[in-house]
Protein backbone atom coordinates (compact mmCIF):
# COMPACT_ATOMS: atom_id res chain seq x y z
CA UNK A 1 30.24 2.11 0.68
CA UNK A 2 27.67 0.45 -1.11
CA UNK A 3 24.99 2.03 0.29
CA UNK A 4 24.60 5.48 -1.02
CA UNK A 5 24.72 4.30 -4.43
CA UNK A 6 22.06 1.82 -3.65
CA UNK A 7 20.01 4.54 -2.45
CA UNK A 8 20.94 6.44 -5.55
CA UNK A 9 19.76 3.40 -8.01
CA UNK A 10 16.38 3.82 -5.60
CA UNK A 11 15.85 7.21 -6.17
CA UNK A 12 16.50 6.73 -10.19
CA UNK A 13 14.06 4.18 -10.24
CA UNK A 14 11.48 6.20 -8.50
CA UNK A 15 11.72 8.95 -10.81
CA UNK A 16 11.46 7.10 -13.98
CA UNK A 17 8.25 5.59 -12.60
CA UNK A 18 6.93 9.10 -11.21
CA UNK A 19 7.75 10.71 -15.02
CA UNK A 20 4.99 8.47 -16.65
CA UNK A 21 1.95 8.38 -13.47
CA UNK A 22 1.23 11.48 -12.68
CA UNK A 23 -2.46 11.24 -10.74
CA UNK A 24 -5.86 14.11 -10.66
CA UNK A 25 -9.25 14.52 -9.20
CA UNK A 26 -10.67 12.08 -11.05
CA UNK A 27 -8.19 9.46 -11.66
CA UNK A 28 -5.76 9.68 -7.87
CA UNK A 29 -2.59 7.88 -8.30
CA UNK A 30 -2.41 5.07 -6.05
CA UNK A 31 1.15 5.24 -4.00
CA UNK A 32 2.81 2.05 -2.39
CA UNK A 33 5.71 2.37 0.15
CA UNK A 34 7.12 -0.54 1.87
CA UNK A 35 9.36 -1.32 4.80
CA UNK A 36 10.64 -4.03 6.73
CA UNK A 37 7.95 -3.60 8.84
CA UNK A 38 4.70 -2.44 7.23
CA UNK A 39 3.24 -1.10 3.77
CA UNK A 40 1.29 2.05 3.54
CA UNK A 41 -0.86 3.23 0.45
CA UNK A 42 -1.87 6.48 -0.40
CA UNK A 43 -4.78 7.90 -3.31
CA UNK A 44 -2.91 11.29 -4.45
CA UNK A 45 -4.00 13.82 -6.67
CA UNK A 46 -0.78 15.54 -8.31
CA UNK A 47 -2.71 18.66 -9.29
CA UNK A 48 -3.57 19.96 -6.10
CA UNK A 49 -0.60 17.89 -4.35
CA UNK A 50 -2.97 16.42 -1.77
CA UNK A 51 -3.78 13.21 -0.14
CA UNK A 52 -7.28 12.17 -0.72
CA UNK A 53 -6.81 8.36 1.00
CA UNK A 54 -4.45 6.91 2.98
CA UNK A 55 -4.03 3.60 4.45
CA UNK A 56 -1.05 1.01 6.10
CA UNK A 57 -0.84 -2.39 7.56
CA UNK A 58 0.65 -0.66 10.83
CA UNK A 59 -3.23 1.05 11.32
CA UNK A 60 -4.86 -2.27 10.16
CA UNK A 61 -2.81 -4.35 12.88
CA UNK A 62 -1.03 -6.54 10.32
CA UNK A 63 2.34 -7.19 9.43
CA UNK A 64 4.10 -6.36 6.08
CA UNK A 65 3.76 -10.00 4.68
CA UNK A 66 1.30 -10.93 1.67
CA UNK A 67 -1.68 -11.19 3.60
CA UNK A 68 -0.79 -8.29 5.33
CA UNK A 69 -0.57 -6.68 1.58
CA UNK A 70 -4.01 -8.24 0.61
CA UNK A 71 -5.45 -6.72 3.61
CA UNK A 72 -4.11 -3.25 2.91
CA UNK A 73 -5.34 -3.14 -1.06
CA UNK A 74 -8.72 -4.54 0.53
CA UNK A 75 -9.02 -1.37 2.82
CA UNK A 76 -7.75 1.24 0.67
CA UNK A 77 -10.51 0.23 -2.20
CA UNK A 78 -12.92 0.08 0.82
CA UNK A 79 -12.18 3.60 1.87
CA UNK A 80 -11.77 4.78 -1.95
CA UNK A 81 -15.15 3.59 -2.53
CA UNK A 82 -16.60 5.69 0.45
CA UNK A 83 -14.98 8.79 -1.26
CA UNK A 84 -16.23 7.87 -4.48
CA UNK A 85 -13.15 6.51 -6.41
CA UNK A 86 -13.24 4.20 -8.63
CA UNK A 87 -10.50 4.96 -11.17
CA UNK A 88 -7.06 5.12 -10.31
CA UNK A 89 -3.73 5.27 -11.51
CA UNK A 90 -1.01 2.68 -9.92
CA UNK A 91 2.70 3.99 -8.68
CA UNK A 92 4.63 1.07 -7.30
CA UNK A 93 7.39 3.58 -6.55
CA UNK A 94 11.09 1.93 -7.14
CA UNK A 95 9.57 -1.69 -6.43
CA UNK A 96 9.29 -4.17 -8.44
CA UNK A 97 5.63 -5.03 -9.36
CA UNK A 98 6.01 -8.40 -7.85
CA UNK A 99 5.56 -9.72 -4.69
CA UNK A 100 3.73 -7.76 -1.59
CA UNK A 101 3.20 -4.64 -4.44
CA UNK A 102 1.65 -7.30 -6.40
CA UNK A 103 -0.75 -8.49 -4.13
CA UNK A 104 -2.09 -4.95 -3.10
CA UNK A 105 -2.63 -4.24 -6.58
CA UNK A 106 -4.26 -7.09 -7.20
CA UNK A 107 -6.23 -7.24 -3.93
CA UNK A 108 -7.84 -3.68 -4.70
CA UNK A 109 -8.04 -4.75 -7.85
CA UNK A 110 -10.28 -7.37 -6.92
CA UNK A 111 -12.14 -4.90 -4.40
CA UNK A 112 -13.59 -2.83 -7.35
CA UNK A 113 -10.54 -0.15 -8.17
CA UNK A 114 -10.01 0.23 -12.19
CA UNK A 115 -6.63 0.74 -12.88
C-alpha cells in the first residue's frame, strides 16, 4: 500500500511549491504537468484564476521525451509572445527541476520568456 502515501508525498510537494509562485496579469505563472505519455504547460494568472496559454506535446504531435519537452517550451513562448508575455513566473509542480521540466524551462527560456 505504497501508493497512497506516494501520492500523499506528491501532493505535499506541490503545495510547498504553489505557497511561494503565485502568478498575475502581468507576470502568469508558467505550470508544467507531466505524464508517461505527454507534458502540457499552462500561463495562469492566480488573481482572476484563469488560463491565459496553454500548450502540450499531445497537440504538438510529440512524445513526452526531451525533445518532445524542448518543443513544448518552444511553443508555449511562441504563443506567449503572440499574447504579449514576456515575464513569467515558473511552477514545476511536485517535479524535480531536472530532466524533461528542465528542458522546457530552459527551451522557453531560450525562446525569449524572463523568468
Amino acid at each position: 500500500m505504497k501508493a497512497p502515501i506516494k501520492h500523499q508525498n506528491r501532493l505535499a510537494r506541490k503545495r510547498r511549491v504553489r505557497a511561494k509562485v503565485s502568478g498575475t496579469a502581468a507576470r502568469p505563472r508558467l505550470s508544467i504537468f507531466r505524464s508517461l505519455m505527454q507534458i502540457s504547460a499552462q500561463l495562469i494568472d492566480d488573481e482572476s484564476g484563469k488560463t491565459l496559454v496553454a500548450a502540450s506535446t499531445k497537440e504538438l504531435k510529440k512524445t513526452a521525451n526531451i525533445d518532445g519537452a524542448i518543443k513544448l517550451g518552444e511553443a508555449i513562448a511562441a504563443k506567449a509572445k503572440d499574447k504579449k508575455i514576456s515575464t513569467i513566473v515558473f511552477d514545476r509542480n511536485s517535479y524535480r527541476y531536472h530532466g524533461r521540466v528542465k528542458a522546457v524551462a530552459d527551451a522557453a527560456r531560450d525562446a525569449g520568456l524572463t523568468f
